[in-house]
Protein backbone atom coordinates (compact mmCIF):
# COMPACT_ATOMS: atom_id res chain seq x y z
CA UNK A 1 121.28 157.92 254.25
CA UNK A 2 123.33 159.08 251.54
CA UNK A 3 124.34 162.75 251.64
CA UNK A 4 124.82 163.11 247.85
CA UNK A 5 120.98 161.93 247.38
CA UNK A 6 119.68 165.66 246.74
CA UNK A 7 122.82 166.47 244.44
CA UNK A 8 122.08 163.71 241.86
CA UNK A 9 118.46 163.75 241.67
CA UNK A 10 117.12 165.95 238.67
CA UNK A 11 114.51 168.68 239.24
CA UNK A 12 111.82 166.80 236.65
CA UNK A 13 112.07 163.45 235.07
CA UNK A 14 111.86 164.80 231.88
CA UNK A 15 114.92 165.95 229.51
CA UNK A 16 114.41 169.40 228.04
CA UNK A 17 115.59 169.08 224.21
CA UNK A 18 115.50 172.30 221.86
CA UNK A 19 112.84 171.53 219.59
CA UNK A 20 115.82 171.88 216.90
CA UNK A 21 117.81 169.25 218.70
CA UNK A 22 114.75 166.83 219.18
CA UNK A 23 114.01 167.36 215.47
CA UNK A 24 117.76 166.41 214.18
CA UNK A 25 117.51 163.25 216.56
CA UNK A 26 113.93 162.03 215.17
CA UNK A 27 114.98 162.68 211.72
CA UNK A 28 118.35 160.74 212.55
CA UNK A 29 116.36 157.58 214.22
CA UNK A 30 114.03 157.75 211.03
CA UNK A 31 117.15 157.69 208.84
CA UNK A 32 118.48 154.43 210.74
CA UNK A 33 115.71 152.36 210.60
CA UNK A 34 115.23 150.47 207.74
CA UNK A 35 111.78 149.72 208.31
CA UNK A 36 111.46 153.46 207.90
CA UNK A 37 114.31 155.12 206.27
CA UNK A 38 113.07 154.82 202.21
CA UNK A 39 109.83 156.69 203.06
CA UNK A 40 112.14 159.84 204.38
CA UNK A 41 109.34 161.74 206.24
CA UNK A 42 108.85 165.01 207.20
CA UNK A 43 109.48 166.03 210.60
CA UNK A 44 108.56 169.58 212.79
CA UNK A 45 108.54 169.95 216.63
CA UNK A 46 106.94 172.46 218.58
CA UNK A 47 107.52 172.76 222.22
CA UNK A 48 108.13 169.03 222.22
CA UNK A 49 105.66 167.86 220.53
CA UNK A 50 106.68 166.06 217.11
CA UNK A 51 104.94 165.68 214.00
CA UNK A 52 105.06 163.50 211.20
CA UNK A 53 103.84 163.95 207.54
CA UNK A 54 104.85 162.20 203.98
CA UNK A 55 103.94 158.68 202.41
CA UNK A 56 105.16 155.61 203.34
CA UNK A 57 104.76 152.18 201.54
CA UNK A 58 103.09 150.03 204.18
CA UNK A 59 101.44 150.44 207.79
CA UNK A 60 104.24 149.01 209.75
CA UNK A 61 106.49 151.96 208.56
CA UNK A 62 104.15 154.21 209.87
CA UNK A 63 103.71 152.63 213.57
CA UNK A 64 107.56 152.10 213.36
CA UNK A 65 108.21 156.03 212.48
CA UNK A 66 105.75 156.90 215.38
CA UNK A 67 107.44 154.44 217.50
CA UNK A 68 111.25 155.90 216.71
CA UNK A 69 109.78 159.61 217.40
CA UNK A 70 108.65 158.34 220.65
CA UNK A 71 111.28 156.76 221.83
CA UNK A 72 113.08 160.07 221.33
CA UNK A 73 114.28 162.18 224.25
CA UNK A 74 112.55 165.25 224.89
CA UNK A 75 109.58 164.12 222.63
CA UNK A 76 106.46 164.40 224.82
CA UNK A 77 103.58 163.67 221.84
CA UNK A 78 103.43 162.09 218.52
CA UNK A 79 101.13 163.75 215.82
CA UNK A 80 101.42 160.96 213.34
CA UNK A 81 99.92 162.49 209.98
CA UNK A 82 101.61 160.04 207.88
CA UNK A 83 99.86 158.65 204.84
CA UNK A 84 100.08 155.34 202.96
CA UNK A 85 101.14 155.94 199.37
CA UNK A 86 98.17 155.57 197.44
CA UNK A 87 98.59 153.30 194.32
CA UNK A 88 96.13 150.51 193.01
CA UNK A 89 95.86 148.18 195.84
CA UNK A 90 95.33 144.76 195.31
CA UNK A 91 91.51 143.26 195.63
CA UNK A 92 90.68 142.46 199.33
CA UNK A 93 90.42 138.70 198.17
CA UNK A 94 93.78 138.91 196.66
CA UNK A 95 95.16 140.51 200.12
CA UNK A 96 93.46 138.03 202.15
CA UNK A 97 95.19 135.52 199.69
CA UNK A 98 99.04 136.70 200.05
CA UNK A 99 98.60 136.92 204.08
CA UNK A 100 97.15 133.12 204.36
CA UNK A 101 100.55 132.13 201.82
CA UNK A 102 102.42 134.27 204.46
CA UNK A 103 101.40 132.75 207.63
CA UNK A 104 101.45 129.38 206.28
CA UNK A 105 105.35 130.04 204.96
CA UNK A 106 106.16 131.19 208.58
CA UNK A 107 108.20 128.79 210.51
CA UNK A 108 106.22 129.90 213.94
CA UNK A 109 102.43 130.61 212.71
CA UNK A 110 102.41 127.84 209.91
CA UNK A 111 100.91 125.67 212.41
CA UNK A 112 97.94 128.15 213.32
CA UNK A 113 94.67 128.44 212.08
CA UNK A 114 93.83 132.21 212.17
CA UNK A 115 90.70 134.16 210.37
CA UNK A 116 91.51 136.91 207.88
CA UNK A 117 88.88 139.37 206.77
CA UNK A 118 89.67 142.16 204.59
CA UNK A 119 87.02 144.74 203.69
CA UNK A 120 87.94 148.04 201.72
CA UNK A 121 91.54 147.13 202.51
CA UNK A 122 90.54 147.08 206.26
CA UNK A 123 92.46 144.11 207.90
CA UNK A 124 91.21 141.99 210.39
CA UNK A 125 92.93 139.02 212.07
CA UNK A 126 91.07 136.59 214.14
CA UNK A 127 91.67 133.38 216.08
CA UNK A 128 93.71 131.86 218.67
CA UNK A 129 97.56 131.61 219.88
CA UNK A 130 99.60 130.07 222.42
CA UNK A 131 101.68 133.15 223.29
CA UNK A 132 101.55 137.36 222.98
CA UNK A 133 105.03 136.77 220.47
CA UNK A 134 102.51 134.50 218.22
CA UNK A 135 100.04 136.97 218.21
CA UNK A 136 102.33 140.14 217.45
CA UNK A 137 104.53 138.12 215.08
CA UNK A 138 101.21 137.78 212.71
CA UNK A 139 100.26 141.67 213.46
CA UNK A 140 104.41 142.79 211.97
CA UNK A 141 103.94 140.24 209.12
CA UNK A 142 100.34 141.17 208.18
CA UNK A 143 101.14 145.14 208.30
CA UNK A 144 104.14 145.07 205.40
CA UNK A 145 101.71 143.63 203.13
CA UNK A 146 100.62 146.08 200.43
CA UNK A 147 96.93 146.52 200.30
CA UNK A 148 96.89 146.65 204.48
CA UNK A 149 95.50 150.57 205.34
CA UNK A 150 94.33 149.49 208.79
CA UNK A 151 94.74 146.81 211.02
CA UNK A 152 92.35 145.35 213.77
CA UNK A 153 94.28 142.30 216.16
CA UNK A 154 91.51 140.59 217.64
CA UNK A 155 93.74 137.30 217.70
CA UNK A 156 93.04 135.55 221.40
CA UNK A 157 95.77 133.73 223.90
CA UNK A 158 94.59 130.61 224.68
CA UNK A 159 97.37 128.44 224.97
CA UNK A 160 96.42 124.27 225.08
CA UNK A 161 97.27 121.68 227.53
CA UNK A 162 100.31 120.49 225.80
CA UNK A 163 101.80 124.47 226.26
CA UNK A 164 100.35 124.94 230.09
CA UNK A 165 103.13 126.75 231.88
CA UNK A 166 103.45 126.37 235.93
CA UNK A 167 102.36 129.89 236.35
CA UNK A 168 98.99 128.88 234.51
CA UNK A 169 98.54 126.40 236.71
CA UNK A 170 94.92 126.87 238.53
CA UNK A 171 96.69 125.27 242.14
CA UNK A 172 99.21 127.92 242.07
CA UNK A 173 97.43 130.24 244.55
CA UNK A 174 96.39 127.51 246.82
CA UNK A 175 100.18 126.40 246.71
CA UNK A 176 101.14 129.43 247.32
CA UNK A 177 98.89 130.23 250.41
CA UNK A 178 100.16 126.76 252.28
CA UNK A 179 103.35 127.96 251.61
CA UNK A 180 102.60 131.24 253.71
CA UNK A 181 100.54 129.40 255.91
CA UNK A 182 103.84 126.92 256.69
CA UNK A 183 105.95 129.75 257.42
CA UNK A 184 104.93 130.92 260.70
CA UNK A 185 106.60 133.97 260.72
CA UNK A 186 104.63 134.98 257.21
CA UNK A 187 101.08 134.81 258.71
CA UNK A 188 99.38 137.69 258.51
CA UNK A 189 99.44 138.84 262.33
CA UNK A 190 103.33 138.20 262.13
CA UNK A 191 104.29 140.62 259.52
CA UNK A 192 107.20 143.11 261.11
């Protein structure tokens, strides 16, 4: 054993920040991301805890501001009170509209048939994918539209035959029990 261990081991996993400091830093990550940085919200801390308040254009500013503040050191809670500016939204038909052009412009999701239902500017996406990227590529494009408040991802993975990975195979577990079961010293009354 290492006699150093003690020496280099912190007292609690967690970085204590000033709430000043932790506030310069969140405003500074908020400044650098573009997806963010127009809407310049307004930032306070107390005892760690961060909250956010303004307008921003769209909903993915908003999850990417609360994603920047907690990512933050020292930040141990997100209050995200930010609002979407508030201007004359497009119909819900005409929203539904612009994200079908979208997904069928998109090199990866043009080849997907998805269901999008928009009620009182109240998104939600329905339908199937092959992978999790699939699925939260059309949740990022669908949340920079204007006229998208909310968004509900009820897309499914089900990926097809002609995407079936080795990992989804169903003989995987039976493969890999004979393959414990051929190592004798892997059996279960052999473990050391």
């Amino acid at each position: 054993k290492w006699p150093q261990t003690q020496r280099l081991q912190r007292p609690s996993p967690y970085i204590q920040q000033s709430d000043r400091a932790i506030m310069r830093a969140v405003e500074d990550a908020l400044l650098m991301d573009p997806r963010v940085n127009a809407a310049n919200p307004d930032v306070s801390v107390i005892n760690g805890v961060v909250t956010l308040s303004g307008v921003v254009d769209t909903l993915y500013a908003k999850r990417a501001a609360e994603v920047d503040a907690l990512n933050t050191t020292g930040v141990w809670k997100v209050d995200n009170l930010l609002h979407l500016r508030y201007r004359a939204f497009p119909a819900d038909g005409e929203v539904e509209s612009m994200i079908r052009d979208v997904f069928k412009r998109d090199a990866e999701l043009h080849t997907l048939d998805f269901d999008v239902n928009v009620t009182d500017n109240h998104l939600i996406l329905s339908g199937s994918v092959d992978t999790m990227g699939q699925k939260v590529r059309a949740e990022n494009i669908a949340s920079q539209l204007e006229g998208v408040l909310t968004l509900e991802n009820r897309i499914q993975m089900t990926p097809d035959g002609r995407t079936e990975l080795p990992y989804r195979n169903r003989c995987v577990p039976a493969r890999l029990q004979q393959a414990v079961e051929s190592r004798g010293d892997m059996g279960p009354n052999n473990r050391a």
